[in-house]
Protein backbone atom coordinates (compact mmCIF):
# COMPACT_ATOMS: atom_id res chain seq x y z
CA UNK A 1 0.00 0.00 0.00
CA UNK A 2 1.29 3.82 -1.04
CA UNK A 3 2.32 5.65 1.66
CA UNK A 4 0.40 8.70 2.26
CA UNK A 5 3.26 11.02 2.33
CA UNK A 6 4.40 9.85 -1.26
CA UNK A 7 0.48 9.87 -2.26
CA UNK A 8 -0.42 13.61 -0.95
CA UNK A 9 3.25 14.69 -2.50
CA UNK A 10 2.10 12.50 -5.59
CA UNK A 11 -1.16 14.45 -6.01
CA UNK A 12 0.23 17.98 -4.89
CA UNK A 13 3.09 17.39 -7.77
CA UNK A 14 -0.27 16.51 -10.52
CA UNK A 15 -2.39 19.32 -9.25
CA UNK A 16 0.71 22.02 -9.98
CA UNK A 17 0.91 19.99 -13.46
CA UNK A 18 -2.45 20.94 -14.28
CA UNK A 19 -2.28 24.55 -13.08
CA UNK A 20 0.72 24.85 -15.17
CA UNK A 21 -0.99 23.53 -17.92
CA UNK A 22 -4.16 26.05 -17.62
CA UNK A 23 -1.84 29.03 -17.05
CA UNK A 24 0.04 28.83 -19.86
CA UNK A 25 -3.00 27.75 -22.04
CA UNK A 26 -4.58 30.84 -20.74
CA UNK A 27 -1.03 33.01 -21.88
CA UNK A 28 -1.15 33.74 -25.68
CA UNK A 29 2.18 35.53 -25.66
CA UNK A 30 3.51 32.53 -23.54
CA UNK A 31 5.22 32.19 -20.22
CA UNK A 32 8.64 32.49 -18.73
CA UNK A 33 8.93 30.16 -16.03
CA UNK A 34 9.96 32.70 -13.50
CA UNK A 35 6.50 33.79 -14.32
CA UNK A 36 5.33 30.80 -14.08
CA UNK A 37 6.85 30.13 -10.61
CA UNK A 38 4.98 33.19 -9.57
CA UNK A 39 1.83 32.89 -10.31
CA UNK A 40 1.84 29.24 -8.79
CA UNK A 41 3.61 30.20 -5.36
CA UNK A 42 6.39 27.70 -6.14
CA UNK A 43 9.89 28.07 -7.20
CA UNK A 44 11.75 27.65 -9.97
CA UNK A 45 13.27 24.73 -9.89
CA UNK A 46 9.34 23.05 -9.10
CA UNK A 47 8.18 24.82 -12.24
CA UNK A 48 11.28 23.11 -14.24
CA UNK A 49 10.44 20.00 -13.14
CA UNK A 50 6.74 20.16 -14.02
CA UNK A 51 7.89 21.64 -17.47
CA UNK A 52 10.11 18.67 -17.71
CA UNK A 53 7.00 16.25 -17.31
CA UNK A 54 4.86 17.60 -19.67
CA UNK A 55 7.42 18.15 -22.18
CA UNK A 56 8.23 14.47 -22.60
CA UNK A 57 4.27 14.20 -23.10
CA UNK A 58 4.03 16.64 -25.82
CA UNK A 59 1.76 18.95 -23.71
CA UNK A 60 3.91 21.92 -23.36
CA UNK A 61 6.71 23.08 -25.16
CA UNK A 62 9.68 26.02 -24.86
CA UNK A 63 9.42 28.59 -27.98
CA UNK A 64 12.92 30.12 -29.33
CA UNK A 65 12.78 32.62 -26.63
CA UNK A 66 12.41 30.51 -23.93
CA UNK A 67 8.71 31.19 -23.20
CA UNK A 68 6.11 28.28 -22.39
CA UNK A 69 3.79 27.51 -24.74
CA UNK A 70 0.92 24.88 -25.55
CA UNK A 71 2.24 21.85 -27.09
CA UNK A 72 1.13 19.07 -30.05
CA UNK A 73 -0.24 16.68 -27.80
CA UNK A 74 -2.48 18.89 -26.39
CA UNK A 75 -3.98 19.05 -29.72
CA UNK A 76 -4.52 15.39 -29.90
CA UNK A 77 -6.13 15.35 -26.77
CA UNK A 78 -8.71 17.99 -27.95
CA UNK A 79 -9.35 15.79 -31.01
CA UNK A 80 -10.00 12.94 -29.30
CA UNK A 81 -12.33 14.98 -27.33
CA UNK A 82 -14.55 16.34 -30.35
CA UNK A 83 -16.22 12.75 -30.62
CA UNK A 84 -17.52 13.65 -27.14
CA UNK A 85 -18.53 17.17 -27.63
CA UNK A 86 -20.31 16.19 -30.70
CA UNK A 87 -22.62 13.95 -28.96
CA UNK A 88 -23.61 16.05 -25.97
CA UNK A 89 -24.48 18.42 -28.54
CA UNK A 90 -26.23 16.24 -31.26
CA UNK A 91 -29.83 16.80 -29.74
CA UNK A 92 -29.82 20.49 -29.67
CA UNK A 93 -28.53 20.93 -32.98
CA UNK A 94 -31.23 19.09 -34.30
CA UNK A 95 -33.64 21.20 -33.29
CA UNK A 96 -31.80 24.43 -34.14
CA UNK A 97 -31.66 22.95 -37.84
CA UNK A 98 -35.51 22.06 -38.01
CA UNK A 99 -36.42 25.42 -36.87
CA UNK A 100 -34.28 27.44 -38.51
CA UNK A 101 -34.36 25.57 -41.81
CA UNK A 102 -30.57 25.84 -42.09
CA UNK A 103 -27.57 23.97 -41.59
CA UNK A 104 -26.78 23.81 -38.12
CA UNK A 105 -23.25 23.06 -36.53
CA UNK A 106 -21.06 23.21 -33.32
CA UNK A 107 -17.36 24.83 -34.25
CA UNK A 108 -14.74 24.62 -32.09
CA UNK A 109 -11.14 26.57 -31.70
CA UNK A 110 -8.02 24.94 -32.85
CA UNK A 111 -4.90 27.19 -32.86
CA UNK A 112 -6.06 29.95 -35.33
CA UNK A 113 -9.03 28.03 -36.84
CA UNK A 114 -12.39 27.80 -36.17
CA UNK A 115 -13.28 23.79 -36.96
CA UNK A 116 -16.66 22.60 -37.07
CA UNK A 117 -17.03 18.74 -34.93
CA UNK A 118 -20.96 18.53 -35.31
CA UNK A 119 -22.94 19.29 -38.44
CA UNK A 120 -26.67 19.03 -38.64
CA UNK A 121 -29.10 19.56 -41.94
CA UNK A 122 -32.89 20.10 -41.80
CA UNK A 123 -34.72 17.63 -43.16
CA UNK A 124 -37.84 19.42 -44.73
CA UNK A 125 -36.04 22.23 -46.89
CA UNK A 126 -35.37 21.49 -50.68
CA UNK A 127 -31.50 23.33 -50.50
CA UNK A 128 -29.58 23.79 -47.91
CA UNK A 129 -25.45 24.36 -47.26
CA UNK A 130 -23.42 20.90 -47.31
CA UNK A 131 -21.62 21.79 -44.59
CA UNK A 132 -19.11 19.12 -43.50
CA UNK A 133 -17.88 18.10 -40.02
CA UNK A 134 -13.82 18.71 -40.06
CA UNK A 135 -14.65 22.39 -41.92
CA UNK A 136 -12.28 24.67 -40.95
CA UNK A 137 -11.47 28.35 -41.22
CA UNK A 138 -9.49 31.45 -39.66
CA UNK A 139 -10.80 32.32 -36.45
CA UNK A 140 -11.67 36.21 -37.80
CA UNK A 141 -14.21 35.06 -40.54
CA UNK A 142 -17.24 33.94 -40.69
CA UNK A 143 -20.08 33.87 -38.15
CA UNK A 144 -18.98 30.85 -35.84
CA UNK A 145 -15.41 32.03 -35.50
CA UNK A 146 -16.18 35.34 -34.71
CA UNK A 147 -19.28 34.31 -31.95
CA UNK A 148 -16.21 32.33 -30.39
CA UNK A 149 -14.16 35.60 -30.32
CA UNK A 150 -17.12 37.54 -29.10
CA UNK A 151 -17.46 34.53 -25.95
CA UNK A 152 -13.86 35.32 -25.02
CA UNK A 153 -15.33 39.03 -24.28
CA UNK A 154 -18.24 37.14 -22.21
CA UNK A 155 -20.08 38.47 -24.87
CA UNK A 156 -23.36 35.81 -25.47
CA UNK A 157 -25.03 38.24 -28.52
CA UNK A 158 -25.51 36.53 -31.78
CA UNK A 159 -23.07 37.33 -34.50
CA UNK A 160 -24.25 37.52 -38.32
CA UNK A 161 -22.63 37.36 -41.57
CA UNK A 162 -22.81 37.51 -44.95
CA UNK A 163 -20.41 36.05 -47.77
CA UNK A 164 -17.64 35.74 -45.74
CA UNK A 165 -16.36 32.18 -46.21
CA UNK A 166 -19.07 31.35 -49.44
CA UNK A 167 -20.70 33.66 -51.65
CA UNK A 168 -24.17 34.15 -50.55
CA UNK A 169 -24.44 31.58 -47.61
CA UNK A 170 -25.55 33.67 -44.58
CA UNK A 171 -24.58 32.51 -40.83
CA UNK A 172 -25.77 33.47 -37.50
CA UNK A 173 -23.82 32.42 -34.74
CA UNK A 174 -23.38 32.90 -31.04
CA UNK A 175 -20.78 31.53 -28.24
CA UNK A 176 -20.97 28.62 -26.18
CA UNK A 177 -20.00 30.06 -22.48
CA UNK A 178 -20.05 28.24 -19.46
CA UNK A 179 -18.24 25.32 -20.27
CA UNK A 180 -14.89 25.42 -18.75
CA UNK A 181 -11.28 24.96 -21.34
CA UNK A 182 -14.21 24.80 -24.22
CA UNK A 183 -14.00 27.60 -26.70
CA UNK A 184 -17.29 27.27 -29.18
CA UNK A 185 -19.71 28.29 -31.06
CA UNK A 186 -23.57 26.96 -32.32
CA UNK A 187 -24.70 28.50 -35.35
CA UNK A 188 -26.46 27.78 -38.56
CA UNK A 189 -25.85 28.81 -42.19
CA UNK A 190 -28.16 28.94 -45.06
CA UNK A 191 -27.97 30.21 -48.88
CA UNK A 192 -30.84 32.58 -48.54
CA UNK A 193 -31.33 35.88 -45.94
CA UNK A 194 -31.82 34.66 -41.96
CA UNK A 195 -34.32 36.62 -39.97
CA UNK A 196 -30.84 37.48 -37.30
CA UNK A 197 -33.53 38.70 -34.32
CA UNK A 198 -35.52 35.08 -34.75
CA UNK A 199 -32.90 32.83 -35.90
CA UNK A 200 -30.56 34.89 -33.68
CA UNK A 201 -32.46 33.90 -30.29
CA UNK A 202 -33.33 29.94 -31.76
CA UNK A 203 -29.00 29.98 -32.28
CA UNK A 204 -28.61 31.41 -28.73
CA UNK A 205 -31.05 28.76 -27.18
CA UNK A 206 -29.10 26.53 -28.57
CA UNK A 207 -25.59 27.45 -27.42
CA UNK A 208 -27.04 27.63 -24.38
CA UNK A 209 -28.67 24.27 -24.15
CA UNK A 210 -25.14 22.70 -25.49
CA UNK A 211 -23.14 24.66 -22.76
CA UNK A 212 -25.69 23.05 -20.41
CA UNK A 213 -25.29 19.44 -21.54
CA UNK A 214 -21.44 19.80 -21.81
CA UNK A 215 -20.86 21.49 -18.40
């Protein structure tokens, strides 16, 4: 049986891994690790350790400057994840797709992109936008990528486009919030004008439905 000294240090040494890990994901420009040392109340020489650790498992990684910054393996974690995120939100997108009568989908952040992982079409309308799951984007364009920018501001408004990313598709859009380490968006897109204040408040429902089931 473990010792509990070597189990408490065992779990004190995981939970500084993870705070590393959520600091420097929250860091866009990166962290040094005397900054990092700082903001976890430890001291250097913990913070190289922990740095150590999760560089071996791809999760973190040291840019030319020495800062920390998100590694590969984080990525592959997230995909593995999408599988997961596009079931909870299956359901709700659904609906938003029968009612609005457009293409709904859930879009989620990878590095720069905006990716959609769950696409839904209405059944009863004679055309609608093939949209396809694995769809990606820059993060500035487009309705979905620019909800998810909006969510970083805590802003939960709708966001609507036109002709951004297709000639005359339209997209409304609005952030999934609530859901912590989950950047997202719900939105729809369709090849004819949206009605933004009703189709607006149907998308919103719906990111807020999804942010429920995935909390």
């Amino acid at each position: 049986m473990e010792p509990t000294g070597h189990a408490g240090e065992t779990a004190q040494t995981l939970d500084r891994g993870l705070r590393l890990l959520h600091l420097v994901a929250d860091a866009p420009g990166g962290l040094t690790v005397t900054e990092a040392a700082t903001r976890l109340g430890v001291g250097r020489a913990v913070v190289y350790r922990l740095v150590g650790a999760l560089t071996q498992h791809g999760m973190v990684r040291r840019d030319s400057a020495g800062r920390l910054r998100l590694g590969v393996g984080v990525l592959h974690l997230a995909r593995r994840a999408q599988p997961l995120l596009a079931e909870g939100a299956l359901p709700a997108l659904r609906r938003l797709a029968e009612q609005a009568g457009a293409t709904a989908h859930l879009t989620v952040v990878e590095g720069a992109e905006a990716v959609a992982v769950a696409v839904v079409e209405p059944s009863w309308t004679s055309f609608h936008v093939a949209y396809r799951t694995g769809s990606r984007h820059p993060l500035d364009r487009g309705a979905a990528g620019q909800a998810i920018i909006a969510g970083r501001a805590g802003q939960p408004d709708p966001v609507a486009t036109t002709g951004e990313l297709q000639p005359g598709a339209y997209g409304v859009a609005a952030p999934v919030l609530g859901v912590p380490g989950l950047e997202a968006s719900v939105g729809v897109v369709a090849l004819a004008p949206l009605d933004v204040l009703t189709v607006g408040e149907q998308v919103r429902a719906a990111a807020h439905a999804i942010g429920r089931a995935l909390a």
